[in-house]
Protein backbone atom coordinates (compact mmCIF):
# COMPACT_ATOMS: atom_id res chain seq x y z
CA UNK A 1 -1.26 -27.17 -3.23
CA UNK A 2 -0.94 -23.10 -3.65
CA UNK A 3 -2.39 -21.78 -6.69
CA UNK A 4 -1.94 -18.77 -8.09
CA UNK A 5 -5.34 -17.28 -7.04
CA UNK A 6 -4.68 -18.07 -3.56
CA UNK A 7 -0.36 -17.64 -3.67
CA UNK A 8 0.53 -15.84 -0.57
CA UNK A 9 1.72 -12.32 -2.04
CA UNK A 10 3.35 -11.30 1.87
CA UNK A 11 3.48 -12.90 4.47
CA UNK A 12 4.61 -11.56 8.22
CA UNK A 13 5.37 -14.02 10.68
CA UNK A 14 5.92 -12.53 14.52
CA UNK A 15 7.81 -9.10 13.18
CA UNK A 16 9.08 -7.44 16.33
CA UNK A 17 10.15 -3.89 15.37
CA UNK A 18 11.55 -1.30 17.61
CA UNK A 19 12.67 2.47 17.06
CA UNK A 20 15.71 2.88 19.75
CA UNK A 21 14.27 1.48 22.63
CA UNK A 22 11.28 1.61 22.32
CA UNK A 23 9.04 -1.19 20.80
CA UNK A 24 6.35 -0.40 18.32
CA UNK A 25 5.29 -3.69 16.86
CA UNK A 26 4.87 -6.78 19.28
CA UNK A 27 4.17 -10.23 17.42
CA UNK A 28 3.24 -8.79 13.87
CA UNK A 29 1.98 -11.57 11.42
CA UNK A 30 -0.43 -11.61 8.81
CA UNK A 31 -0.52 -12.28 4.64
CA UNK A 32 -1.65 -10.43 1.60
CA UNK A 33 -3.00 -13.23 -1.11
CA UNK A 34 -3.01 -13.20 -4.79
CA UNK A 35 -5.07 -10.54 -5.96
CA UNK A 36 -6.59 -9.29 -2.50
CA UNK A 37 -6.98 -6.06 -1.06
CA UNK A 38 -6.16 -6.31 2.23
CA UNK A 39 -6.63 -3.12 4.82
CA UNK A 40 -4.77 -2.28 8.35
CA UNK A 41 -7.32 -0.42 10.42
CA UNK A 42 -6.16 1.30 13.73
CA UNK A 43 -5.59 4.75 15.45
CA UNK A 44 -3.01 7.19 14.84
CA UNK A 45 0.03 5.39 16.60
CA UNK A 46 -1.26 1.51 16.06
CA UNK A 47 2.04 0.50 14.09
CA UNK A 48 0.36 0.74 10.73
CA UNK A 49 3.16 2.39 9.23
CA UNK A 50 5.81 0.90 11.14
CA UNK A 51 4.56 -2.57 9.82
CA UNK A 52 5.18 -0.92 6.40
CA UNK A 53 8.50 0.73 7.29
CA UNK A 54 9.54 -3.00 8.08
CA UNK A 55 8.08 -4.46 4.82
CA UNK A 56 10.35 -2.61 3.06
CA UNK A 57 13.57 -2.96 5.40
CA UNK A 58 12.99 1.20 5.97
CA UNK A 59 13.11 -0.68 9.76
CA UNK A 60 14.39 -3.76 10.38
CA UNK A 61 12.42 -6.19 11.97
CA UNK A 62 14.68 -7.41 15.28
CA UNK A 63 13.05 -10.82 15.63
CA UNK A 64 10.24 -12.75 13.05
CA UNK A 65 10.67 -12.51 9.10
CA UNK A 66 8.85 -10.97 6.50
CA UNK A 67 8.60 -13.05 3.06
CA UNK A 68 7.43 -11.90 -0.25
CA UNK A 69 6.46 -14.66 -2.89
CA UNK A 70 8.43 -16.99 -0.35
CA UNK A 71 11.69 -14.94 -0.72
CA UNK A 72 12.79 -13.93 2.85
CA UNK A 73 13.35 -10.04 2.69
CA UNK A 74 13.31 -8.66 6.44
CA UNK A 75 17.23 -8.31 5.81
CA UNK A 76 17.00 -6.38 2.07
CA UNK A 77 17.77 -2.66 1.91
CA UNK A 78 14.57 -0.60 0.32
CA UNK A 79 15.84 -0.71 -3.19
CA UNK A 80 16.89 -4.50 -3.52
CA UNK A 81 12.97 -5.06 -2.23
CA UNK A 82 11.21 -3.06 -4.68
CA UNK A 83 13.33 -4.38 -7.36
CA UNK A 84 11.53 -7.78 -6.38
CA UNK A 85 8.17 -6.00 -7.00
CA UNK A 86 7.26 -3.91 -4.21
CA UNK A 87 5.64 -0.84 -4.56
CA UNK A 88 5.46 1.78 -1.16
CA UNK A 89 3.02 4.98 -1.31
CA UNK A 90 4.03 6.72 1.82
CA UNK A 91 1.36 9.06 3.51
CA UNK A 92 2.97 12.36 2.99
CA UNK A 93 3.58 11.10 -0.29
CA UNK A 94 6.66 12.74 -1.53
CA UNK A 95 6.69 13.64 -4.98
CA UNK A 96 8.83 15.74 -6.56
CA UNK A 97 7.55 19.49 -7.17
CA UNK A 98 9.72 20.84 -9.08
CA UNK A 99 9.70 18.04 -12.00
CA UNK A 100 6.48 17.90 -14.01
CA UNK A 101 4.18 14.79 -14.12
CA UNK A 102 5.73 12.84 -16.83
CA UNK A 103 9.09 13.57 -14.97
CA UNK A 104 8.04 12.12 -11.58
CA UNK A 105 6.88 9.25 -13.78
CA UNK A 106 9.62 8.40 -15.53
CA UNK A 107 11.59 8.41 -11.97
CA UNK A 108 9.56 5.61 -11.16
CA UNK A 109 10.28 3.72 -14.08
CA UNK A 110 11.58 0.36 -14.09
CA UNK A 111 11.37 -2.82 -16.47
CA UNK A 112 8.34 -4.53 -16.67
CA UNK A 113 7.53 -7.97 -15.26
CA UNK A 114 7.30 -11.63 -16.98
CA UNK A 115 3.71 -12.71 -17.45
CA UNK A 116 2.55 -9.07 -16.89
CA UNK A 117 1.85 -6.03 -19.19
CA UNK A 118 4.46 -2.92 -18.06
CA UNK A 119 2.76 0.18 -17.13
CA UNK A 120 3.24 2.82 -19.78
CA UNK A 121 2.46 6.59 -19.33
CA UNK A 122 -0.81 6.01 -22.12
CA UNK A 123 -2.07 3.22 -19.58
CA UNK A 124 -1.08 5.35 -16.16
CA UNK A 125 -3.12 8.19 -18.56
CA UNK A 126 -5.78 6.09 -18.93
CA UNK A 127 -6.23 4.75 -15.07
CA UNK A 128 -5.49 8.56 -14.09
CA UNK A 129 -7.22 11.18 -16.99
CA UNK A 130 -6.06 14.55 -14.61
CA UNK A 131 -2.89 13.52 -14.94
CA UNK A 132 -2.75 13.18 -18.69
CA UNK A 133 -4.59 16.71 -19.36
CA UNK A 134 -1.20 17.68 -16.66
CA UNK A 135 1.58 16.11 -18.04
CA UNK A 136 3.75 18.90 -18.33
CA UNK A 137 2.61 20.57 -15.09
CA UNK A 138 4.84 20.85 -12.35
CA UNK A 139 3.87 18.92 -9.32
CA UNK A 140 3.98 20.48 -6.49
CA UNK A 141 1.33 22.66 -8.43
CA UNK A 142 -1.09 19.99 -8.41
CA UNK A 143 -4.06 19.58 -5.91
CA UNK A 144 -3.64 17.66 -2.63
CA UNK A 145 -5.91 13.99 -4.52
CA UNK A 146 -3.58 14.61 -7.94
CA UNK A 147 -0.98 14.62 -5.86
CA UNK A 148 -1.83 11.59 -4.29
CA UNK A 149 -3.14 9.81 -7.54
CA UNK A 150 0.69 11.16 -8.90
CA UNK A 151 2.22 9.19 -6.58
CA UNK A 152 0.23 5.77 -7.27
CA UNK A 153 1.12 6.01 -11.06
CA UNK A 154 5.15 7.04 -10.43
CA UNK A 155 5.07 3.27 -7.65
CA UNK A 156 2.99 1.32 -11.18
CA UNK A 157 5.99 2.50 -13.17
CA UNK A 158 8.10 0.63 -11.38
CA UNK A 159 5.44 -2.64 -12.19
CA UNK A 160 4.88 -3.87 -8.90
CA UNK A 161 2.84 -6.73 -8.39
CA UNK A 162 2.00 -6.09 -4.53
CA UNK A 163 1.62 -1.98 -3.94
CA UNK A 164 1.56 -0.92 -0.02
CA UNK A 165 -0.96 2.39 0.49
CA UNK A 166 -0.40 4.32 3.64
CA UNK A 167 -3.47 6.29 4.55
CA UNK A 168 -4.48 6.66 0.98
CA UNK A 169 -8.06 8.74 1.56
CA UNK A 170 -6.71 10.63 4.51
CA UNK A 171 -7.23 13.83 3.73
CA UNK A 172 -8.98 14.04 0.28
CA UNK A 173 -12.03 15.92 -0.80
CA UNK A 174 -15.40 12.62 -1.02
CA UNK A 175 -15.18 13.01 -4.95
CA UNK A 176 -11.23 12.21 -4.86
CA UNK A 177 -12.07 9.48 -2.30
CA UNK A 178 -14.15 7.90 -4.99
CA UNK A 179 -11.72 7.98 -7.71
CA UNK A 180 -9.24 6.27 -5.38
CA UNK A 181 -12.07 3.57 -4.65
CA UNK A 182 -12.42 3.13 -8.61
CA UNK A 183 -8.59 3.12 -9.07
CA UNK A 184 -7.62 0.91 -6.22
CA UNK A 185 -10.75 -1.52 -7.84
CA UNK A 186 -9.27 -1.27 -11.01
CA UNK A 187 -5.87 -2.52 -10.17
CA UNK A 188 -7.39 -5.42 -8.79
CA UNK A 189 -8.89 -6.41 -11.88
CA UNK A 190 -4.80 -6.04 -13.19
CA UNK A 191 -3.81 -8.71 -10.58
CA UNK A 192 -1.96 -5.82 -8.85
CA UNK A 193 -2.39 -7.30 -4.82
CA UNK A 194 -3.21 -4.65 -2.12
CA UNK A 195 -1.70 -3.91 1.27
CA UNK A 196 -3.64 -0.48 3.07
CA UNK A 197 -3.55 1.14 5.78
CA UNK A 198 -6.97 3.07 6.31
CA UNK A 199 -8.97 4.69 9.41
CA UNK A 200 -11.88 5.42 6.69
CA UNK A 201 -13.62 2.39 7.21
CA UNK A 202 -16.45 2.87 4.95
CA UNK A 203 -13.73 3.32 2.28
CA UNK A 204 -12.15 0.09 3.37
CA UNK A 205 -15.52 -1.80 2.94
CA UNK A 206 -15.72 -0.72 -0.36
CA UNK A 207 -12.63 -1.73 -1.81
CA UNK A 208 -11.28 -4.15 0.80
CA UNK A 209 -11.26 -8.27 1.20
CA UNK A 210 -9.98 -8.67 4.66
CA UNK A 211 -9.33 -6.83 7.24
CA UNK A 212 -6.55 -6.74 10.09
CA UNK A 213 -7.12 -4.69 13.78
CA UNK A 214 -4.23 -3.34 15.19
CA UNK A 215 -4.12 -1.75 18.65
CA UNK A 216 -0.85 -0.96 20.25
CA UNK A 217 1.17 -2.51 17.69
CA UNK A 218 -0.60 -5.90 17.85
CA UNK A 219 -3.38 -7.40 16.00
CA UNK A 220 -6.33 -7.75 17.58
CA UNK A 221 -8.58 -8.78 15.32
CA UNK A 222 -8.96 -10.71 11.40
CA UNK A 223 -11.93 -11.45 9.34
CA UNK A 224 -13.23 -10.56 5.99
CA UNK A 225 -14.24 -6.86 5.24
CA UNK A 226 -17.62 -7.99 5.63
CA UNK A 227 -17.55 -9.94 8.98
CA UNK A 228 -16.29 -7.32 10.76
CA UNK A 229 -18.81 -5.99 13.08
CA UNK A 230 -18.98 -1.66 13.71
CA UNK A 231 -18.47 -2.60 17.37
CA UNK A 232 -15.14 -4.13 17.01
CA UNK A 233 -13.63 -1.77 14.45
CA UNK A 234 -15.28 0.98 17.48
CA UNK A 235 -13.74 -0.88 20.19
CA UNK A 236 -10.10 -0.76 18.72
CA UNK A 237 -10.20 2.01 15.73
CA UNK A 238 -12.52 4.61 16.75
CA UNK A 239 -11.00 8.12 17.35
């Protein structure tokens, strides 16, 4: 029997996924558990975000099916699969910088979940203090890891209980890096489940379960974070 520590969150089974012609992911299939953190670790290219893009229907899987909770949603448009409690934090993040914090927030808004407490901007506040003390700053004033940590708290407003990180360090100064590690912990301990992709792997040992290798839009490799040997994340991941 399935319990709701060990539910399957998401769970790909052989996504093929092509843009045009051309075919990015070959046999895609993995899960994301209740309550893991769960990392994608490849090269520039791999299909990380392409597996994501098809998660939330931004590409349409031609063969396989993805499943979230057990509801088949490799046919939903983006919207109708957040509604169901996907959050997607894209790597060039995409907030808007005109609107101030608490604007971009309430964008993001949407009703809160049963069995879960909503995310409110005192709690979002809380989990992110810069933001608070720049609430009515304008956001395409902020720095590059604000930025980023704006974007996590607009995707909790919408109460996800499964949020999907694309390249969340990537970029960001080792102090920011650290306050994502804390954050992404901390969300964790709110039951929020974790899909990343990552080439920072000792930022995905410190805040990841298991681990999935992809190389040329396959995976390669699965284990726990800390069964995976530096000479097989090398072989496949290494720049």
């Amino acid at each position: 029997m399935t319990t709701a520590a060990n539910q399957t969150m998401l769970k790909l089974d052989a996504i093929d996924a092509f843009y045009g012609k051309a075919q990015i992911l070959f046999g895609m299939t993995l899960e994301v558990r209740q309550g893991e953190v769960v990392v994608l670790l490849g090269r520039n290219g791999a299909g990380k975000t392409t597996t994501f893009k098809s998660i939330m229907g931004i590409v349409r899987p031609k063969t396989g099916k993805v499943a979230f909770k057990g509801t088949p949603i490799h046919r939903l448009p983006p919207f109708k699969t957040c509604a169901l409690g996907l959050g997607y934090v894209p790597e060039d993040r995409r907030i808007f910088s005109k609107l101030s914090v608490q604007e971009n927030l309430e964008v993001g808004r949407q009703p809160g979940r049963q069995g879960h407490e909503p995310w409110t901007f005192q709690r979002l506040f809380e989990l992110f203090p810069n933001l608070g003390e720049r609430r009515h700053q304008e956001g395409g004033t902020l720095s590059g890891g604000e930025q980023q940590m704006l974007t996590i708290a607009r995707t909790l407003m919408g109460n996800p209980e499964l949020i999907i990180l694309d390249e969340p360090s990537e970029g960001l100064a080792p102090v920011i890096v650290d306050q994502l590690a804390a954050t992404i912990k901390r969300l964790k301990q709110e039951g929020v489940s974790i899909l990343l992709a990552e080439q920072n792997l000792h930022f995905a040992r410190h805040v990841c379960d298991r681990a999935y290798l992809i190389h040329h839009g396959k995976v390669c490799h699965e284990s726990t974070i800390a069964d995976l040997a530096d000479e097989t994340y090398e072989k496949y991941c290494a720049l």
